[in-house]
Protein backbone atom coordinates (compact mmCIF):
# COMPACT_ATOMS: atom_id res chain seq x y z
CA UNK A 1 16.72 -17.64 14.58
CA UNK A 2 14.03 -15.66 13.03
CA UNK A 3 10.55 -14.79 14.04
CA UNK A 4 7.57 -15.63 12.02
CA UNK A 5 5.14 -13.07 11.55
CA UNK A 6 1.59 -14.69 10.83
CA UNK A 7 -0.69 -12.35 9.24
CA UNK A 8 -3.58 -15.36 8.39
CA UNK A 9 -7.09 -14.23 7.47
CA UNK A 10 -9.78 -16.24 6.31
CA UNK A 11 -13.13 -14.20 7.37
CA UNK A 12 -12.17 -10.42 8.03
CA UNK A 13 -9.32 -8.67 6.35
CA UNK A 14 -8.63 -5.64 8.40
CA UNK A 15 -6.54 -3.08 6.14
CA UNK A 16 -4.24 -2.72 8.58
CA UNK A 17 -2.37 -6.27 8.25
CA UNK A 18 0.05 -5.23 5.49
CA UNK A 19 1.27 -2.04 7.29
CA UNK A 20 1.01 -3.82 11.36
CA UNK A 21 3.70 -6.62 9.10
CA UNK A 22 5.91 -4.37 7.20
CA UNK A 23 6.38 -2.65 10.96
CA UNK A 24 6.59 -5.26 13.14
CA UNK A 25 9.53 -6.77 10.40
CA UNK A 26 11.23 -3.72 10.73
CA UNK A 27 11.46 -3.38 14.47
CA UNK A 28 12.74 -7.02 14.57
CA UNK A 29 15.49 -5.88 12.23
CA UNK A 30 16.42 -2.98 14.05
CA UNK A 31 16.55 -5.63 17.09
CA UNK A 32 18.86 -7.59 15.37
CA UNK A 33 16.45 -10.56 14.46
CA UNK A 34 15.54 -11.39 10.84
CA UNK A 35 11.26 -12.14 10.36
CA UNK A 36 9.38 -13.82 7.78
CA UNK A 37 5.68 -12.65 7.10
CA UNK A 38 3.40 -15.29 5.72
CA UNK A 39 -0.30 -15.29 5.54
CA UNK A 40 -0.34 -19.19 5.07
CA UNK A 41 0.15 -22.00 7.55
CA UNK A 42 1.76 -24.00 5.54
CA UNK A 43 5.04 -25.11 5.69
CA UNK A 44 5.30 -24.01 8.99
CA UNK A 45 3.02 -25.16 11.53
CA UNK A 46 2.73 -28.46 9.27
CA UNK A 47 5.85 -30.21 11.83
CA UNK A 48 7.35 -28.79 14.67
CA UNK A 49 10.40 -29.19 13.45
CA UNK A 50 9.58 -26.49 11.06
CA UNK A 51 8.18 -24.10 13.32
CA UNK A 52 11.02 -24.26 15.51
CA UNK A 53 12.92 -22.75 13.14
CA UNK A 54 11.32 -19.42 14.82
CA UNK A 55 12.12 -18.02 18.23
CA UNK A 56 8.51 -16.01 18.41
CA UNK A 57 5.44 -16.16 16.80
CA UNK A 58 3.63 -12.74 15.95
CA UNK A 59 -0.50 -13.24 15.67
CA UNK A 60 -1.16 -10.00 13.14
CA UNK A 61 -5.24 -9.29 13.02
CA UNK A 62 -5.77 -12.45 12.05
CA UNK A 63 -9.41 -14.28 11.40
CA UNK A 64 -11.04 -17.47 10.76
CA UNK A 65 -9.96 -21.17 11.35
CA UNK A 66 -6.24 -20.51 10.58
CA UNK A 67 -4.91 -24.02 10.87
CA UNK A 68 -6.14 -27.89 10.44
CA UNK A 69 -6.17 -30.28 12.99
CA UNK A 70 -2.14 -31.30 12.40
CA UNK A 71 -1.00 -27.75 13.02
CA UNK A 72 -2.77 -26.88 15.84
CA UNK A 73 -1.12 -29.85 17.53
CA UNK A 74 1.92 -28.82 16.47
CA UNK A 75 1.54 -25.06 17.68
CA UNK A 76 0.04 -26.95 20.56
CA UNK A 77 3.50 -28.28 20.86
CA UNK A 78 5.47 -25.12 20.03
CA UNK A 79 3.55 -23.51 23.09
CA UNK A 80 3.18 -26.00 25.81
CA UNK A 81 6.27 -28.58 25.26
CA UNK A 82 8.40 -25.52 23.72
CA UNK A 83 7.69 -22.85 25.30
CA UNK A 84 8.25 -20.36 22.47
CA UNK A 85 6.64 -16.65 23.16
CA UNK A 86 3.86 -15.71 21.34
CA UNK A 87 2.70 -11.65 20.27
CA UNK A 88 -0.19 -10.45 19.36
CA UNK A 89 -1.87 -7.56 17.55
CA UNK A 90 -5.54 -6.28 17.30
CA UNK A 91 -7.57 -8.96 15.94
CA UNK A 92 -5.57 -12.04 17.06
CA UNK A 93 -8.07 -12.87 19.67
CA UNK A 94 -10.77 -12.94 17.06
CA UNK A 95 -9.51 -15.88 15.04
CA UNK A 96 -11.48 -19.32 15.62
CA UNK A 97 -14.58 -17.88 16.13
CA UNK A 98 -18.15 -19.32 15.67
CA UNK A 99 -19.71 -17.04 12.90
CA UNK A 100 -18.48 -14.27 10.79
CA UNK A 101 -19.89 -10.92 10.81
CA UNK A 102 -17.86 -8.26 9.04
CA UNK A 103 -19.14 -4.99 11.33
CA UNK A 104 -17.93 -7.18 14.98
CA UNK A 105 -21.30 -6.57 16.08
CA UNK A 106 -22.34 -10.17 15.92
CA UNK A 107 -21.27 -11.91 19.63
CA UNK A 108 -19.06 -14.86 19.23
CA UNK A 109 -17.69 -17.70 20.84
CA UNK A 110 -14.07 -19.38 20.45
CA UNK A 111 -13.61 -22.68 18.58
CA UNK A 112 -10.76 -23.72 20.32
CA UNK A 113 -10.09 -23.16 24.01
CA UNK A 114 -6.49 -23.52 23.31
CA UNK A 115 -6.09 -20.54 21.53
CA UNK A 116 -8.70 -18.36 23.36
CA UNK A 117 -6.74 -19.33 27.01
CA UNK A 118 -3.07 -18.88 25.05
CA UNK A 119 -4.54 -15.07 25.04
CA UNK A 120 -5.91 -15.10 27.94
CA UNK A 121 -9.55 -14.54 26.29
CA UNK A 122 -11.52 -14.80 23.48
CA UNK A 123 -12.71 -11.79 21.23
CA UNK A 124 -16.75 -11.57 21.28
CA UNK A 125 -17.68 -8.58 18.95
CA UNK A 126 -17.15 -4.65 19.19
CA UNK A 127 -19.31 -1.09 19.29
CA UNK A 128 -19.14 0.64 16.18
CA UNK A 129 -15.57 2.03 15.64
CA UNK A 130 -15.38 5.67 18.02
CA UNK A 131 -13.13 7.73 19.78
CA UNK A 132 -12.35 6.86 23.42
CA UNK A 133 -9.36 7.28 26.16
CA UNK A 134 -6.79 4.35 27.07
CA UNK A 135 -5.77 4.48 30.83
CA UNK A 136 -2.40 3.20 31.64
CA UNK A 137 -0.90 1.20 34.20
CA UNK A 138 2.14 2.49 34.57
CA UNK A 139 3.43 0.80 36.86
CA UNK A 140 3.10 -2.64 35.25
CA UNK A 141 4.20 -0.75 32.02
CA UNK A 142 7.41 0.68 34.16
CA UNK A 143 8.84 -2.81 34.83
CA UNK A 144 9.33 -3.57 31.03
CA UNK A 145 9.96 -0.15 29.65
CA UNK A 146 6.87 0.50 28.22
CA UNK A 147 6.78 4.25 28.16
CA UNK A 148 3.33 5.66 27.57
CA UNK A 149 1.67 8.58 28.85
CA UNK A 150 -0.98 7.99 32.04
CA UNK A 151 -3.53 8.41 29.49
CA UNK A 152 -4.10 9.24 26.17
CA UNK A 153 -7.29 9.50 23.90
CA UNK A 154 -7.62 7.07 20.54
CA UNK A 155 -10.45 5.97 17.73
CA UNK A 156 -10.37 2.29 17.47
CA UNK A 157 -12.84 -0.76 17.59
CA UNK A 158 -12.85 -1.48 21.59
CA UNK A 159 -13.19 -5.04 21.52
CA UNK A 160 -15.42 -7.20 24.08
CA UNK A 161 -13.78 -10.43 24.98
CA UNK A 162 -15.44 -13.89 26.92
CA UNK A 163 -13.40 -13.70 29.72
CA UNK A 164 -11.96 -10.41 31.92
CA UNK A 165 -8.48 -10.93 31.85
CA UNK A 166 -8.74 -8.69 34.80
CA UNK A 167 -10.15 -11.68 36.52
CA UNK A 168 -6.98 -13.85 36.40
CA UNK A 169 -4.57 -13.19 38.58
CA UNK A 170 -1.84 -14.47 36.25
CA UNK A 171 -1.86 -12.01 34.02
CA UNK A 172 -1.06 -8.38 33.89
CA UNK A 173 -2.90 -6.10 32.13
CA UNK A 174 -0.97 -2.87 30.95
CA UNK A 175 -3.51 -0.38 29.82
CA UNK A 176 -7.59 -0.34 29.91
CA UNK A 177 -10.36 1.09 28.70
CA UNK A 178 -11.77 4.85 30.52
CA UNK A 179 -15.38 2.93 30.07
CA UNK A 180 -16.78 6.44 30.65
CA UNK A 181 -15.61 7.61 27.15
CA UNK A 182 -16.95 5.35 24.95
CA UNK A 183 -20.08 3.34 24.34
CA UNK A 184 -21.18 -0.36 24.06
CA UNK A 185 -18.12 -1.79 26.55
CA UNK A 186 -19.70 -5.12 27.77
CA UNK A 187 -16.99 -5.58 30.48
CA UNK A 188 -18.05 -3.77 33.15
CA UNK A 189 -15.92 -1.53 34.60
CA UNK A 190 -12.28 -2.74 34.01
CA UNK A 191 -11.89 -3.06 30.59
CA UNK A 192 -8.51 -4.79 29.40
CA UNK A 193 -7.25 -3.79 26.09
CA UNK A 194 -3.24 -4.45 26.69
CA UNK A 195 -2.00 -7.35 28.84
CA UNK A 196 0.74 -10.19 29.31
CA UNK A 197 1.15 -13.50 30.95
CA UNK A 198 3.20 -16.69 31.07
CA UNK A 199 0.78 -19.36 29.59
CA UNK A 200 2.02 -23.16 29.96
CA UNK A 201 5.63 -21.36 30.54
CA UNK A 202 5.31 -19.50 27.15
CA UNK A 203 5.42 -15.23 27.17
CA UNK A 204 2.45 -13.96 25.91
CA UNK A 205 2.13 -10.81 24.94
CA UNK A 206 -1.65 -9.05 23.49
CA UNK A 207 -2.35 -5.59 22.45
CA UNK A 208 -6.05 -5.17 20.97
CA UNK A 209 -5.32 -1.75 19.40
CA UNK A 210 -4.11 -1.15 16.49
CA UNK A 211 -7.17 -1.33 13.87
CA UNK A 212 -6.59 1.66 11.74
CA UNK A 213 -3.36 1.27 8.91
CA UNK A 214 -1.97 4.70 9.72
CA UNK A 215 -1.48 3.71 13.35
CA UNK A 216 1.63 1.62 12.21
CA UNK A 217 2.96 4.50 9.72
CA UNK A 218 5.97 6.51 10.60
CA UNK A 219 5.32 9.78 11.84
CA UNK A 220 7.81 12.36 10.63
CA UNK A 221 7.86 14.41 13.74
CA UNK A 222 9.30 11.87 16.22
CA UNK A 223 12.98 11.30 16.20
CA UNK A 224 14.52 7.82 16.56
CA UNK A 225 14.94 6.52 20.11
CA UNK A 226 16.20 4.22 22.50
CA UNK A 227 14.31 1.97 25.43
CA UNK A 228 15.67 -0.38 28.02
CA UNK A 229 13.18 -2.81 27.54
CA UNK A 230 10.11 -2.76 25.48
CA UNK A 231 7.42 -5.82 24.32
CA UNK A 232 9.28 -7.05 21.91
CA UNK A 233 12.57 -8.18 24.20
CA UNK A 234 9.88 -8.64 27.11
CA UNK A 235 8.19 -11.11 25.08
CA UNK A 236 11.67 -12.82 23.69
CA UNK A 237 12.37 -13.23 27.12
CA UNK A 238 15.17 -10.39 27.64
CA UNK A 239 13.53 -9.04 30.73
CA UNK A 240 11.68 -10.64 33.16
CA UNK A 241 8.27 -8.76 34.97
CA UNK A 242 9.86 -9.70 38.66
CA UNK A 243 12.61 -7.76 37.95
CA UNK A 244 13.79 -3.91 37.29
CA UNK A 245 14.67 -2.54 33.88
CA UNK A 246 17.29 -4.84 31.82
CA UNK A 247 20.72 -3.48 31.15
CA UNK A 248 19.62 -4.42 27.42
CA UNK A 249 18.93 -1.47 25.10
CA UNK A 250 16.68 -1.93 22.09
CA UNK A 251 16.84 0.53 19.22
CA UNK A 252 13.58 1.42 18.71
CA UNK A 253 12.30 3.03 15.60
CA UNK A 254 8.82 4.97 16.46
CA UNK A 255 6.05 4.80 14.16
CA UNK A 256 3.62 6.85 16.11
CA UNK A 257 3.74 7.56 19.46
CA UNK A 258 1.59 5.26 20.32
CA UNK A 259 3.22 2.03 18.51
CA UNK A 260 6.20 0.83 20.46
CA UNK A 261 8.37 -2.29 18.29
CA UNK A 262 5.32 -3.42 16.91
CA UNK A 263 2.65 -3.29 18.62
CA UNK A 264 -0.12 -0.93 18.32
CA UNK A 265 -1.62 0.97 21.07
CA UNK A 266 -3.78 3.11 18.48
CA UNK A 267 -4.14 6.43 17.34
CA UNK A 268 -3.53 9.36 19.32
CA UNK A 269 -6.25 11.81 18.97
CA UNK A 270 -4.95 15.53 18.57
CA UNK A 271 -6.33 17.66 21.59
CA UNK A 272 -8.77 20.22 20.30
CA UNK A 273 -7.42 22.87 22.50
């Protein structure tokens, strides 16, 4: 069955939504699985029968109150009774919000706790858009195949969210925030920007880079290659995080080095040396 890949926005429209889509449909392909990108909620959270037509759900940057009361019980559904796996990219966390505020610097609150715990948090607002340094965990990001460097500077928007995710003990956070290198982090001194977790027995899977379009373009210089697991088998449920790497190889097309089957980890800033 296909995925569907939700790219929904209502208040902001970050530029990057079109190219984050076209990507994350490709990767899918090259995984074998067909997609469809839609930016409305109709037909397919309107029954459950019709969103079970998809195997995963991909969040893309999306903003505002995406769905009426109907489809959110029927995602409700899809998540908790179904317990389809869910991705998300960049602004995901910042849909059902309170307000609207265009520059992020305006704190918010969620508008449904549903969504905000799905995640894991809620987005609250962001620092002006800057250049800072990722840290990785690698060895969280070892047990699914997740190969990054130990750390790696990018510009993006940082985003502040109403609950550490560092807090919870269900849920693994793959890469944070050097708060060092950057300026107006409001969550202390872990600051998750990667992370997944089993939520009411659905995969979830978050990445809150990924603001800038020409993070998801391809980048001439890197050759095609090949991972044994990577987030988007991990979140269809190909690998689990108790276990070592799967026997299951996913041809991976990379965009950047820093975008791995769809999700972006940002930019990678060019050392000046």
């Amino acid at each position: 069955m296909p995925a569907l890949i939700f790219t929904k926005a209502t208040d902001y429209v970050h530029d990057c939504i079109d190219n984050a889509a076209k990507r994350c449909a490709t990767i899918l392909k090259d995984l074998g699985h067909n997609s469809v990108i839609s930016d409305s909620a109709s037909p397919y959270f309107d029954t459950i029968d019709e969103l079970l037509k998809f195997d995963v759900i991909a969040f893309i940057s999306n903003s505002g109150e995406l769905f009426d009361e109907n489809q959110k019980n029927v995602f409700e559904s899809y998540v908790k009774n179904h317990k389809r796996p869910i991705f998300g990219s960049h602004a995901a966390t910042a849909a059902f919000l309170n307000g609207q505020d265009a520059t992020g610097a305006t704190t918010m609150s969620t508008t449904w706790p549903f969504y905000a715990s799905m995640w894991g948090s809620s987005f609250t607002d962001h620092p002006p858009i800057q250049d800072g340094r990722v840290v990785v965990h690698k060895d969280h990001c070892d047990k699914i195949g997740l190969d990054l460097p130990e750390s790696y500077d990018t510009n993006d928007e940082w985003y502040n969210f109403d609950r550490n995710v560092f807090d919870n003990n269900d849920i693994t956070v793959l890469a944070s925030a050097d708060t060092d290198s950057f300026q107006g982090g409001k969550m202390g001194n872990k600051h998750p920007l990667i992370w997944t977790h089993d939520f009411e027995g659905a995969r979830i899977f978050y990445s809150s880079l990924g603001h800038h379009p020409d993070a998801y373009n391809d980048d001439p210089t890197l050759s095609k290659s090949t991972l044994e697991s990577t987030p988007l088998t991990y979140a269809w449920g190909d690998i689990s995080f108790s276990e070592e790497h799967s026997s299951t190889q996913a041809y991976l097309v990379t965009p950047t080095p820093l975008l791995h089957d769809g999700i972006s980890l940002g930019r990678q800033l060019q050392s000046s040396e």
